[in-house]
Protein backbone atom coordinates (compact mmCIF):
# COMPACT_ATOMS: atom_id res chain seq x y z
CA UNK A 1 16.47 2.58 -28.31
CA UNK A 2 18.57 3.28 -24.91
CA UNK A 3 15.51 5.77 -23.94
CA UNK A 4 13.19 2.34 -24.40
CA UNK A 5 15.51 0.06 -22.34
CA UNK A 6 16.11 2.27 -19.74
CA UNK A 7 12.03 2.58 -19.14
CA UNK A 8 11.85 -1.28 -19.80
CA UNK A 9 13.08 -2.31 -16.05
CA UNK A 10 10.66 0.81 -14.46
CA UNK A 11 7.54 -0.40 -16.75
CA UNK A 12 8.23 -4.03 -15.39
CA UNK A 13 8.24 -3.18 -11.96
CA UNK A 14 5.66 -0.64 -11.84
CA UNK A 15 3.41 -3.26 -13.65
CA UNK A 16 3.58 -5.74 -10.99
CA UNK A 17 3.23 -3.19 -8.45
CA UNK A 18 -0.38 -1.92 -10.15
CA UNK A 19 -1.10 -5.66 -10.33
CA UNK A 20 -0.57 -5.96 -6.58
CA UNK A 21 -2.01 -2.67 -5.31
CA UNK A 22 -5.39 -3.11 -7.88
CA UNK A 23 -6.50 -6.00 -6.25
CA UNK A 24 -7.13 -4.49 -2.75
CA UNK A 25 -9.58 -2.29 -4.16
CA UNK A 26 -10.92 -3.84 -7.56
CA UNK A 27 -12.53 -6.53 -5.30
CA UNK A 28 -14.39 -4.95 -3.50
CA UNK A 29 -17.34 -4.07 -5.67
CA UNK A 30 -16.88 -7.87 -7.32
CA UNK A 31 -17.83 -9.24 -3.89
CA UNK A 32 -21.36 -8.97 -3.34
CA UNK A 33 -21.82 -10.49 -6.81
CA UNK A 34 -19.53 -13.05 -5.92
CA UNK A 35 -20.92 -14.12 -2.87
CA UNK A 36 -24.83 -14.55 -4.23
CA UNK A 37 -22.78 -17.03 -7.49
CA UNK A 38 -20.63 -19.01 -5.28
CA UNK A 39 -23.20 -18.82 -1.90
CA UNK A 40 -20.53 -17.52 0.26
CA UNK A 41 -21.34 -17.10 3.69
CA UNK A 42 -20.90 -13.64 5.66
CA UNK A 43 -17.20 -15.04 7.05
CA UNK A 44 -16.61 -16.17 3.99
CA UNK A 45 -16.60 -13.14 1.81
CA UNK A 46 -14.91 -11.21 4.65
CA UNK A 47 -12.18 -13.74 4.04
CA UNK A 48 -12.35 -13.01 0.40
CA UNK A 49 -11.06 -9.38 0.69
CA UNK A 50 -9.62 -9.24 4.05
CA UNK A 51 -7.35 -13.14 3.62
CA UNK A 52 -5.33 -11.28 0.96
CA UNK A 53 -4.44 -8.81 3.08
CA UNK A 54 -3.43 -10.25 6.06
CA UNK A 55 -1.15 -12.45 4.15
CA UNK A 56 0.19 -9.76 1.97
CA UNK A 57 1.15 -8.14 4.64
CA UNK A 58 2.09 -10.30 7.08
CA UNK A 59 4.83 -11.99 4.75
CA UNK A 60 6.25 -8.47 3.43
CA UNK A 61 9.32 -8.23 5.22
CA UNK A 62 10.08 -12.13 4.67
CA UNK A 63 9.77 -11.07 1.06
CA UNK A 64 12.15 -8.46 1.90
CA UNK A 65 14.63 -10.54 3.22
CA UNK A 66 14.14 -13.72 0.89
CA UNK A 67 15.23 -11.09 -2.05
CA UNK A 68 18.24 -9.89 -0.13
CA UNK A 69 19.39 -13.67 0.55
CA UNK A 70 18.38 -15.07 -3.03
CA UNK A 71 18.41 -11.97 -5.15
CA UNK A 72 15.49 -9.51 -5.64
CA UNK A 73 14.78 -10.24 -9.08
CA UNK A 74 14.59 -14.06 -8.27
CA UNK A 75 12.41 -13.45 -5.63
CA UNK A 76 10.22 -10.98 -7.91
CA UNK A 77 9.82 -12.74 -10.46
CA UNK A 78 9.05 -15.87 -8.13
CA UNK A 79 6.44 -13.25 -6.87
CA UNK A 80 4.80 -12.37 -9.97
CA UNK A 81 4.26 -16.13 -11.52
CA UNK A 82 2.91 -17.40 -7.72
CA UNK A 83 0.49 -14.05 -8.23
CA UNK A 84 -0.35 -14.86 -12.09
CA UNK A 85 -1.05 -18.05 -11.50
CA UNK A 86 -3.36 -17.95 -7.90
CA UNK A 87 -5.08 -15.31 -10.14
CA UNK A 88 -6.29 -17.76 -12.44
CA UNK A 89 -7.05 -20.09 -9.45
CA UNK A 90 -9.61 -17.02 -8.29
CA UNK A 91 -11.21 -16.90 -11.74
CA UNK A 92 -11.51 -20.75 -11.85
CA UNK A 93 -12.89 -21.04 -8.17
CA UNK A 94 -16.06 -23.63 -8.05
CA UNK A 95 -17.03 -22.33 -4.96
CA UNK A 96 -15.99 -19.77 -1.84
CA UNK A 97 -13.48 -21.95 -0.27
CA UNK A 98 -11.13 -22.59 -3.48
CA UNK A 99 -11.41 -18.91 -3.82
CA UNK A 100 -10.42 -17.91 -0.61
CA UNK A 101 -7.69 -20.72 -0.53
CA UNK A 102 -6.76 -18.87 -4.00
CA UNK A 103 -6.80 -15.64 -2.46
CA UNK A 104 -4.15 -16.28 0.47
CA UNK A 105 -1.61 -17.53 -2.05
CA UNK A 106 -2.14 -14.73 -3.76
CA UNK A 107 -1.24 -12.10 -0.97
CA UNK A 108 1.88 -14.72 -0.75
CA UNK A 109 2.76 -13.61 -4.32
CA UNK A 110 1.90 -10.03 -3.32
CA UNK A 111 4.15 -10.02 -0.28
CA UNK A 112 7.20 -10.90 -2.59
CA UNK A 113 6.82 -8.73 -5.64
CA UNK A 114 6.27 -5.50 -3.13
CA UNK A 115 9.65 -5.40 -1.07
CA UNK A 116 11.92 -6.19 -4.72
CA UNK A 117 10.23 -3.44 -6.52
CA UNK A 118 11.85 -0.56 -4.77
CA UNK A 119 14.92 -2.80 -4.67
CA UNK A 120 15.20 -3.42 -8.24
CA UNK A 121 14.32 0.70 -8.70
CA UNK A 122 17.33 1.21 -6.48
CA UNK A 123 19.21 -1.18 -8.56
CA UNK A 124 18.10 0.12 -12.19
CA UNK A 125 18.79 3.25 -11.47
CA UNK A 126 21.77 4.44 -9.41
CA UNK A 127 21.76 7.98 -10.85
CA UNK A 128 20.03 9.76 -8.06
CA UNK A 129 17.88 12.16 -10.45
CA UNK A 130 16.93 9.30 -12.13
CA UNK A 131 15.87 6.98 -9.11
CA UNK A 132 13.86 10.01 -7.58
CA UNK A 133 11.46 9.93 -11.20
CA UNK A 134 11.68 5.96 -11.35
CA UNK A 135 10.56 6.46 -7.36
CA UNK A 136 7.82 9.05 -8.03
CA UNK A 137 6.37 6.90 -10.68
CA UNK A 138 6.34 3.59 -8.86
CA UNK A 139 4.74 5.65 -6.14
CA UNK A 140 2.06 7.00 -8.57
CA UNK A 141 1.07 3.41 -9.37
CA UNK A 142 -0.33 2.45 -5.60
CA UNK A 143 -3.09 6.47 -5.39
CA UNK A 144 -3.56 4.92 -9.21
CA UNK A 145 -5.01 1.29 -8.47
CA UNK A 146 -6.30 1.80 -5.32
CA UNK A 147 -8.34 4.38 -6.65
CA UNK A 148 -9.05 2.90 -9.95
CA UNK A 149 -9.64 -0.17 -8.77
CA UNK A 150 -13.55 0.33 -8.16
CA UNK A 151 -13.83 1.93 -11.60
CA UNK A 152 -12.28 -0.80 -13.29
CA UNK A 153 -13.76 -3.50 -11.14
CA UNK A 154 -17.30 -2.10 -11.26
CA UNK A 155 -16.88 -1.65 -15.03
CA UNK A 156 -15.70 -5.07 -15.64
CA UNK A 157 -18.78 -7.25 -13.34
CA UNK A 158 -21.32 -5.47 -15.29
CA UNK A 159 -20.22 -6.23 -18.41
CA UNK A 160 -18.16 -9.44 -18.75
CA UNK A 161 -18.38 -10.85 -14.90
CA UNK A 162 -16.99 -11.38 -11.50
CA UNK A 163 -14.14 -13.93 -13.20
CA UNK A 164 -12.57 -11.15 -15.36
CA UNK A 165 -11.82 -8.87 -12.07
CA UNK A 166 -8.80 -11.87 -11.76
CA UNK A 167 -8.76 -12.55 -15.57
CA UNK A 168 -7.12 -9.11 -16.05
CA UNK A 169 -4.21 -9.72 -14.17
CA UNK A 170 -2.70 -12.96 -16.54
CA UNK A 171 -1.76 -10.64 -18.99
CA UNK A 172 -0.56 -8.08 -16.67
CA UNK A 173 1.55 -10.69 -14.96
CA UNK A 174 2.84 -11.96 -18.27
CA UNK A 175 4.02 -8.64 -19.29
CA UNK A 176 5.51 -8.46 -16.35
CA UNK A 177 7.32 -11.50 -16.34
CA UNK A 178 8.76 -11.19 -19.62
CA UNK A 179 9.84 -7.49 -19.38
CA UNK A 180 11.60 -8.43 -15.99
CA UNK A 181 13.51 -11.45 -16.90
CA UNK A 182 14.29 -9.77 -20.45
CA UNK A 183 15.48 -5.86 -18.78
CA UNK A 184 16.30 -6.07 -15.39
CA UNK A 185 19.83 -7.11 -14.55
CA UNK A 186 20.03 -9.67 -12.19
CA UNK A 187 20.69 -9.06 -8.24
CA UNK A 188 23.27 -10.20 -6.34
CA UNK A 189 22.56 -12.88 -3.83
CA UNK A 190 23.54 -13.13 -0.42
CA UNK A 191 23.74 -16.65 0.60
CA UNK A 192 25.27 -15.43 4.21
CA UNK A 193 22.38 -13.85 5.25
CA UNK A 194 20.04 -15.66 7.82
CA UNK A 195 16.54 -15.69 7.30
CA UNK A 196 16.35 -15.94 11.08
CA UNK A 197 13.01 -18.03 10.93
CA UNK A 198 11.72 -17.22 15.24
CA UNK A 199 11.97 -13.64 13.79
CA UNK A 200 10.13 -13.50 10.54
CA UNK A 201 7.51 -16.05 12.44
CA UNK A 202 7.26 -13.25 15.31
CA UNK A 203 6.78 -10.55 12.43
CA UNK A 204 3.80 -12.57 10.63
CA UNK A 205 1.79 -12.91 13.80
CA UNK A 206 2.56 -9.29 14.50
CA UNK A 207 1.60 -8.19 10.84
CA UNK A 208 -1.03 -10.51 10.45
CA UNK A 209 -2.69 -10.03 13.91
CA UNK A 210 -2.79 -5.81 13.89
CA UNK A 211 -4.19 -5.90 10.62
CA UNK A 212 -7.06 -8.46 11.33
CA UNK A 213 -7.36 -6.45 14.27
CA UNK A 214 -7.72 -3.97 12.90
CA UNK A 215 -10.23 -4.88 10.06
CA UNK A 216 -12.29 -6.17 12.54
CA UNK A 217 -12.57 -3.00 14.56
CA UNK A 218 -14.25 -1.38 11.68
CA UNK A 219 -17.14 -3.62 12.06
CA UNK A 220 -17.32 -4.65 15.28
CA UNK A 221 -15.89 -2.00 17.20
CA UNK A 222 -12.57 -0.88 19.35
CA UNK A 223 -13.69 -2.72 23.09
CA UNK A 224 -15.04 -5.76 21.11
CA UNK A 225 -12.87 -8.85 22.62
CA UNK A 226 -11.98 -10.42 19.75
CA UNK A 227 -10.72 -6.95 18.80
CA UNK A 228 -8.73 -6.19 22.10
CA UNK A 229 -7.50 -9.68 21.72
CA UNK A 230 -5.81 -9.29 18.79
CA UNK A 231 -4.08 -6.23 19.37
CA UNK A 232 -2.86 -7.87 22.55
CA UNK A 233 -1.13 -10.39 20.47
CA UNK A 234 -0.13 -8.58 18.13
CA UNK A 235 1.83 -6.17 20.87
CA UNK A 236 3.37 -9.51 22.07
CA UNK A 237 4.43 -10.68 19.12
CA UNK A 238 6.14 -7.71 18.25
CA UNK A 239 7.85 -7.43 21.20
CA UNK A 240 8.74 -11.23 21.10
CA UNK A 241 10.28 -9.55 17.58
CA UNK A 242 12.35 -7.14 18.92
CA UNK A 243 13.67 -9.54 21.65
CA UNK A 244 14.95 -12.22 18.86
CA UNK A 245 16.43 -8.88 16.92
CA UNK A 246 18.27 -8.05 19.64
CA UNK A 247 20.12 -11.70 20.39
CA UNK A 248 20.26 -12.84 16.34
CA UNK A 249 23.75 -13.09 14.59
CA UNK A 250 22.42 -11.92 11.33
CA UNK A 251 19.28 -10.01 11.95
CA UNK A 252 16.41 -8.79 9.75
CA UNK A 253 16.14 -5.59 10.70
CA UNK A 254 19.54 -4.71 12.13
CA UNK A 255 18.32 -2.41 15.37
CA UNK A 256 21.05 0.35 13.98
CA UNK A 257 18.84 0.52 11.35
CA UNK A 258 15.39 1.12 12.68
CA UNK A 259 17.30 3.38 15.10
CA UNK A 260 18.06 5.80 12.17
CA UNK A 261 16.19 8.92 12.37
CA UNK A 262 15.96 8.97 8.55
CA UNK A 263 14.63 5.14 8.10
CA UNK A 264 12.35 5.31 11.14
CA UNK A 265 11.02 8.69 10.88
CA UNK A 266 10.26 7.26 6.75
CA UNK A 267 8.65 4.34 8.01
CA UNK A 268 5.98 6.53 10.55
CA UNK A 269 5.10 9.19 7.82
CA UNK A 270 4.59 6.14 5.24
CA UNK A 271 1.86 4.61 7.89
CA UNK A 272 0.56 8.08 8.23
CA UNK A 273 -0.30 9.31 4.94
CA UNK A 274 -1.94 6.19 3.83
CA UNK A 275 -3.64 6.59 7.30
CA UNK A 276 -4.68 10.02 6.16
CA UNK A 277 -5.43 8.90 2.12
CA UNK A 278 -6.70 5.39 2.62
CA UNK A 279 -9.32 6.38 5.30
CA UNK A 280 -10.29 9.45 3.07
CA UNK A 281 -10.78 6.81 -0.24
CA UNK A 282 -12.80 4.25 2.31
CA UNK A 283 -15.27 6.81 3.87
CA UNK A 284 -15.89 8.91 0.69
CA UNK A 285 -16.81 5.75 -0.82
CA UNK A 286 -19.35 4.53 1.62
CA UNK A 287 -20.86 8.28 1.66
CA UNK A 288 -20.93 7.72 -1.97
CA UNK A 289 -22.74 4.84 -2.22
CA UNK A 290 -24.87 4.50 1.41
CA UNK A 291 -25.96 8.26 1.45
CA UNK A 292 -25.80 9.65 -1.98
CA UNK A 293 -26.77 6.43 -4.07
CA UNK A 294 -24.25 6.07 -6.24
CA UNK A 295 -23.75 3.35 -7.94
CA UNK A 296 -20.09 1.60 -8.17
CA UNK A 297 -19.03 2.75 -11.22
CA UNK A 298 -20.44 6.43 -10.23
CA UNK A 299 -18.47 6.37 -6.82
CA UNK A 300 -15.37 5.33 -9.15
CA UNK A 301 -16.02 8.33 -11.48
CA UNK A 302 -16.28 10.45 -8.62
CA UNK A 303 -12.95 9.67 -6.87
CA UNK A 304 -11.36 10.03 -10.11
CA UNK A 305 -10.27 13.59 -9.59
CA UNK A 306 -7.97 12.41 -6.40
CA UNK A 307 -6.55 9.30 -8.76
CA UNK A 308 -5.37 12.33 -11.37
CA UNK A 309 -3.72 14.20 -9.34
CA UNK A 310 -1.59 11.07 -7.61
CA UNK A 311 0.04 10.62 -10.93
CA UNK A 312 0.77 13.99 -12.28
CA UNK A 313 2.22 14.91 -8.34
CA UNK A 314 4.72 11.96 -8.01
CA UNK A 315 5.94 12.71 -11.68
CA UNK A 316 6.42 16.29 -10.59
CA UNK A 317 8.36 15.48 -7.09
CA UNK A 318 10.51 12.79 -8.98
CA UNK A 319 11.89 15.89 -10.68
CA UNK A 320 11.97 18.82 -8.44
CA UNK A 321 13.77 16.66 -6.08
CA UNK A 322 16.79 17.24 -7.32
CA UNK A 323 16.86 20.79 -6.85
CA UNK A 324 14.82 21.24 -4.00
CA UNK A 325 15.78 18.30 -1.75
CA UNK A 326 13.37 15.52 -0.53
CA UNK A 327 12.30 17.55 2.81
CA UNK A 328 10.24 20.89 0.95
CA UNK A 329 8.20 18.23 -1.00
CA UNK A 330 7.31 15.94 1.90
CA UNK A 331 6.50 18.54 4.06
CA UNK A 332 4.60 21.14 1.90
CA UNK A 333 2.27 17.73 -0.06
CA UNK A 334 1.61 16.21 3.93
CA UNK A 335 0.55 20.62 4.49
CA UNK A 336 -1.65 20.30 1.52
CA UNK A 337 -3.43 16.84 2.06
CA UNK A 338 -4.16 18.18 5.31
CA UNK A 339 -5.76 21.54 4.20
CA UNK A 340 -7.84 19.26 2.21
CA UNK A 341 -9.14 16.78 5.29
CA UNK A 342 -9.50 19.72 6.90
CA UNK A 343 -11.68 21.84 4.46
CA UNK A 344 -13.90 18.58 3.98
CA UNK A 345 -14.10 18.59 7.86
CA UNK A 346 -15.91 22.04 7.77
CA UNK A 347 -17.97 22.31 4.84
CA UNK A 348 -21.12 20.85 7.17
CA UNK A 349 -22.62 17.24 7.31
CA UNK A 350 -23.93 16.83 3.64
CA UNK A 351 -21.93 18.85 1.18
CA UNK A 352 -22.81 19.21 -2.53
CA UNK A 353 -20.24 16.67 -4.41
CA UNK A 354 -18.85 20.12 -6.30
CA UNK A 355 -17.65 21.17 -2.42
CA UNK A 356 -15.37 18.10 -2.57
CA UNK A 357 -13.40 17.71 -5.28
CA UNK A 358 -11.03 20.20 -4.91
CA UNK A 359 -10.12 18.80 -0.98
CA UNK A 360 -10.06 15.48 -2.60
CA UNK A 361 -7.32 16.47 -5.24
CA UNK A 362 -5.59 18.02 -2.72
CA UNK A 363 -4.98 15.29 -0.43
CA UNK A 364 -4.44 13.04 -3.44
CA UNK A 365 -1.94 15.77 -4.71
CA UNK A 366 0.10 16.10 -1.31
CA UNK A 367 0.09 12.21 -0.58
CA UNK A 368 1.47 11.68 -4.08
CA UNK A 369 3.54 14.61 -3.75
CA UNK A 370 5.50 13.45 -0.53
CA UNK A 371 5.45 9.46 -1.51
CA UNK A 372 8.63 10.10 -3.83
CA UNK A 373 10.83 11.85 -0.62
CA UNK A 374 9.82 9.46 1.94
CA UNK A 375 10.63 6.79 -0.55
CA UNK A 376 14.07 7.56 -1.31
CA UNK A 377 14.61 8.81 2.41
CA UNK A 378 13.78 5.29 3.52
CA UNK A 379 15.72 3.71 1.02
CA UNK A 380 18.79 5.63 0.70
CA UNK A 381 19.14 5.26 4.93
CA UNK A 382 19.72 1.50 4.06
CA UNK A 383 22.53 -0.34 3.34
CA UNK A 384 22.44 -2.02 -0.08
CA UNK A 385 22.68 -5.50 1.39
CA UNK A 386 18.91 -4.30 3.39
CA UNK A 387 17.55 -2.77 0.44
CA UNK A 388 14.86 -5.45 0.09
CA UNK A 389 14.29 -5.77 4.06
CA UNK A 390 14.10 -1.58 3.88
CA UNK A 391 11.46 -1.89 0.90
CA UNK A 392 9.47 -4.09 2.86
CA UNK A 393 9.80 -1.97 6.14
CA UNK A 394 8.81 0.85 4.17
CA UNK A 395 5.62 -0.48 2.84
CA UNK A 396 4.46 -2.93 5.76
CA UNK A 397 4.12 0.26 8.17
CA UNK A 398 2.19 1.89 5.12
CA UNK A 399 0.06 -1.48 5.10
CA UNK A 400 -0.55 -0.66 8.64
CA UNK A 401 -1.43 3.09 8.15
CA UNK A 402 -4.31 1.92 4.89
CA UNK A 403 -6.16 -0.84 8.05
CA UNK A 404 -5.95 1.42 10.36
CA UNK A 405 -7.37 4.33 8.25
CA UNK A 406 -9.93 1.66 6.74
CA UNK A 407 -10.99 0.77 10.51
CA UNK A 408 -11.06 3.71 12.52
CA UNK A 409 -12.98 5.47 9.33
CA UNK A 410 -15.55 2.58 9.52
CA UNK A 411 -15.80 2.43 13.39
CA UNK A 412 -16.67 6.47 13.38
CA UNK A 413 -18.99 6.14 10.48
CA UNK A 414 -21.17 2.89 12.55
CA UNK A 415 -20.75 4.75 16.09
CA UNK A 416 -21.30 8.76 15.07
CA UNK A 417 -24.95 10.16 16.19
CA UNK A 418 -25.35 11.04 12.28
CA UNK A 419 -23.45 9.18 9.45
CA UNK A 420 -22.37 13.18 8.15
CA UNK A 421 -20.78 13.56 11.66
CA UNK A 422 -18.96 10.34 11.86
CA UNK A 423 -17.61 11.30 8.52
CA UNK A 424 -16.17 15.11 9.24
CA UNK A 425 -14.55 13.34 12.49
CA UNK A 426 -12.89 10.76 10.02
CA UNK A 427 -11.77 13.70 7.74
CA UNK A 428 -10.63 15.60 11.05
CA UNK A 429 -8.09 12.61 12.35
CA UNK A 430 -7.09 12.20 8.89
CA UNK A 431 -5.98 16.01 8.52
CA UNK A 432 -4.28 15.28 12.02
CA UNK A 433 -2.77 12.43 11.10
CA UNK A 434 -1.41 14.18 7.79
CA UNK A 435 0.17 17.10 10.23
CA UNK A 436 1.93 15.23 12.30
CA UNK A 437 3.52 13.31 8.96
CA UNK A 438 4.59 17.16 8.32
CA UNK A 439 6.53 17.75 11.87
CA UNK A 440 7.81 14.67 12.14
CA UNK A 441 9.17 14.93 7.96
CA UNK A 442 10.49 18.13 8.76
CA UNK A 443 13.24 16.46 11.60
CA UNK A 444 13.59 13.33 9.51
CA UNK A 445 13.71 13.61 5.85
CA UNK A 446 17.33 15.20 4.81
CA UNK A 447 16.90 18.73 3.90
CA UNK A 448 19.81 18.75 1.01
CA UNK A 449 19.14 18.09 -2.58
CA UNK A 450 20.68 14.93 -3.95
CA UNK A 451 23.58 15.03 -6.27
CA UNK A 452 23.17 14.63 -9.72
CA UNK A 453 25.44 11.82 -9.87
C-alpha cells in the first residue's frame, strides 16, 4: 500500500501533463476534418491549433508564479478543471469561433497545470534518487504525447469523430483531479509574493509574440513583415521585461537567478533539444504524409519507434543518475540525438523508411535521455519559494525551442530547391542544434552525483 501512495501523487501529475502535451499534436490530424464540419475558414483553423499555443505559452510563467503565491496544488488543480472543462467546450463547439474561443481557455488551463507539475514532483519527492525517477518519468510523458498524439488522434476521427479528440481528455482530467486532491499534500502559499502584473504583462507579449512569430515564419517565410514584425515586438517586450525585473521589489524571475550558470545554461539546452526533437517529429511527418503517402495513422505508426525509446530512456536516466551524476547523461543522450540528425542528414534525399528508424530512436533516445538532468539541474538551482516560477522557466524556453523547430523545419521544407534537400538541411541544424546542447551541458549541468538522501 505505501508503494501505491507514493506513485499516486507522480500518476496525478504525469496525467495532467500527457493531457496537456497530447493536445498539441492529437489536433492536428482532427483539423482538416474539422474545418470541412464546422466551415472554418483558412485563419480560422490556423487559430484552432496555433491559439492554444500561444496562450499556453504565453501565460506559463504567470502559472509559475500564481502557484508560488497561492500554492501549486491550488493552482494545479485550478489548471486541470479550467482544462477539463474548455475540453468539453471544444467537443460541444457549434461552429469555428466557439471552438477557437474554447481553445484559448484551454491553453489558459495548460499554462497552469505545466509550471506546478515539476513543483509538486519537487514537493512529493524530496529524496533525490527518488525525484530524479519521478523527473525522468514526467519527462517521458511530453516524447510520449507529442508523438502519440497523431496515432491516437488519427485513430480516434476515423472511427468515432473529430468530438472524441477533446472527449478523451474528461476522463483524463477527472482522474486527475481526484488523484491530486486525494495524494498530493498541499503546498505552502506565499501570500508575500508580488505577482508584479507590468512584468508578467511584458512576458505574455514576449511569449505570445515569438511564438506567433514564429508559427508564422513556417508558412510565410523569415523576411515576411508580419513575421519581422513580430519578432520586433517580441525583442521589445522582453527587454521592457528585463527592465521591470530589474526595478521590482519582489520580482518574478529574481535576475540572481537567471544569472546562475546551472538555471540558465538548463533553460538554453531545454529550448534546444526540443529545437532538435520537435523539428525532427514536424518534418518527418510532412515527408511522411506529402512525399511518401502515408496516411495519418501510418505516419503515427511510423514515428512510433522514436515515442518507445522516450519512455524506456527517461526511466533509465531517472536511475543512473544517482550514480553517475546529471552531466554524463545530458551530455552523452544530446551526442546521440545528434549522431542521429546527422546520419538522417547523409543517407541522400529519399531514403528507404528502414534507413530511418534507427536515427529516429536515437534522437528520441538521447532527448529522453538528457530531459531527466536538465530537469533536476534547473530545478534544484532554484530556491523552493521559485520552484513554480523555475518550472515554468524551464518549460517556456522549451516551448520556444518546439516553434522554432516547427518553423524553421517548415520554412526549409517550402524554400529548398527539392523537398528531400530542404529536409537533410532541417535534420543538419537539428544535429547542430543538439551539439551545442552538449557543450554548453558539459559547463552547466553539475558533474557530481546527487546524494542519496
Amino acid at each position: 500500500m505505501a508503494v501505491a501512495e507514493s506513485r499516486a501523487p507522480l500518476l496525478a501529475v504525469c496525467a495532467g501533463y500527457f493531457m496537456v502535451i497530447l493536445d498539441v499534436t492529437i489536433i492536428n490530424v482532427a483539423v482538416p476534418v474539422i474545418g470541412r464540419e464546422l466551415s472554418a475558414s483558412l485563419t480560422g483553423i490556423q487559430w484552432i491549433t496555433d491559439g492554444y499555443t500561444l496562450v499556453f505559452a504565453g501565460f506559463l510563467l504567470t502559472g509559475g508564479a500564481l502557484g508560488d503565491r497561492l500554492g501549486n496544488r491550488r493552482v494545479f488543480c485550478w489548471g486541470v478543471a479550467v482544462f477539463t472543462v474548455s475540453s468539453a467546450g471544444c467537443a460541444l463547439a457549434p461552429d469555428a469561433p466557439f471552438l477557437v474561443a474554447a481553445r484559448l481557455v484551454e491553453g489558459l488551463g495548460a499554462a497552469l497545470i505545466v509550471p506546478g507539475s515539476l513543483a509538486l514532483l519537487q514537493q512529493a519527492y524530496p529524496a533525490p534518487a527518488a525525484r530524479a525517477r519521478a523527473f525522468g518519468l514526467w519527462g517521458s510523458m511530453a516524447g510520449i504525447a507529442a508523438s502519440a498524439g497523431p496515432l491516437l488522434g488519427g485513430l480516434l476521427v476515423s472511427t468515432l469523430g473529430w468530438r472524441w479528440v477533446f472527449l478523451i481528455n474528461l476522463p483524463v482530467g477527472a482522474a486527475c483531479l481526484l488523484l491530486t486532491l486525494r495524494h498530493v499534500a498541499r503546498s505552502p502559499r506565499r501570500a508575500d509574493r508580488a505577482l508584479d502584473v507590468p512584468a508578467q504583462c511584458a512576458v505574455v507579449a514576449a511569449v505570445a509574440l515569438l511564438t506567433a512569430a514564429l508559427n508564422e515564419a513556417g508558412r510565410r517565410g523569415w523576411s515576411d513583415p508580419a513575421v519581422l514584425a513580430g519578432l520586433a515586438l517580441a525583442v521589445l517586450a522582453a527587454a521592457a521585461f528585463a527592465v521591470r525585473e530589474r526595478l521590482a521589489r519582489s520580482p518574478v524571475l529574481p535576475p540572481t537567478m537567471l544569472r546562475s550558470r546551472a538555471m540558465g545554461g538548463g533553460a538554453v539546452i531545454g529550448l534546444l533539444f526540443n529545437f532538435g526533437f520537435y523539428g525532427m517529429v514536424f518534418t518527418a511527418s510532412l515527408d511522411f504524409q506529402h512525399q511518401r503517402g502515408f496516411s495519418a495513422l501510418r505516419t503515427g505508426i511510423a514515428l512510433f519507434p522514436a515515442v518507445a525509446m522516450t519512455m524506456f530512456a527517461s526511466v533509465l536516466s531517472g536511475r543512473l543518475s544517482r550514480r553517475t551524476g546529471d552531466r554524463p547523461l545530458v551530455v552523452s543522450g544530446m551526442l546521440l540525438a545528434a549522431l542521429g540528425l546527422a546520419t538522417w542528414a547523409a543517407v541522400g534525399t529519399d531514403p528507404a523508411y528502414a534507413l530511418l528508424v534507427v536515427p529516429m530512436m536515437a534522437a528520441g533516445f538521447g532527448t529522453s535521455f538528457a530531459l531527466t538532468g536538465s530537469t533536476a539541474t534547473v530545478m534544484g538551482a532554484a530556491p523552493p519559494a521559485y520552484s513554480g516560477a523555475a518550472s515554468a522557466l524551464f518549460n517556456t524556453t522549451r516551448q520556444i525551442g518546439s516553434a522554432a523547430g516547427v518553423a524553421l523545419g517548415g520554412s526549409l521544407l517550402a524554400s529548398a530547391t527539392d523537398y528531400g534537400t530542404g529536409l537533410r538541411t532541417s535534420m543538419a541544424i537539428g544535429a547542430a542544434a543538439y551539439l551545442t546542447a552538449a557543450a554548453l551541458a558539459w559547463s552547466c549541468v553539475p558533474a557530481r552525483p546527487r546524494s542519496a538522501g
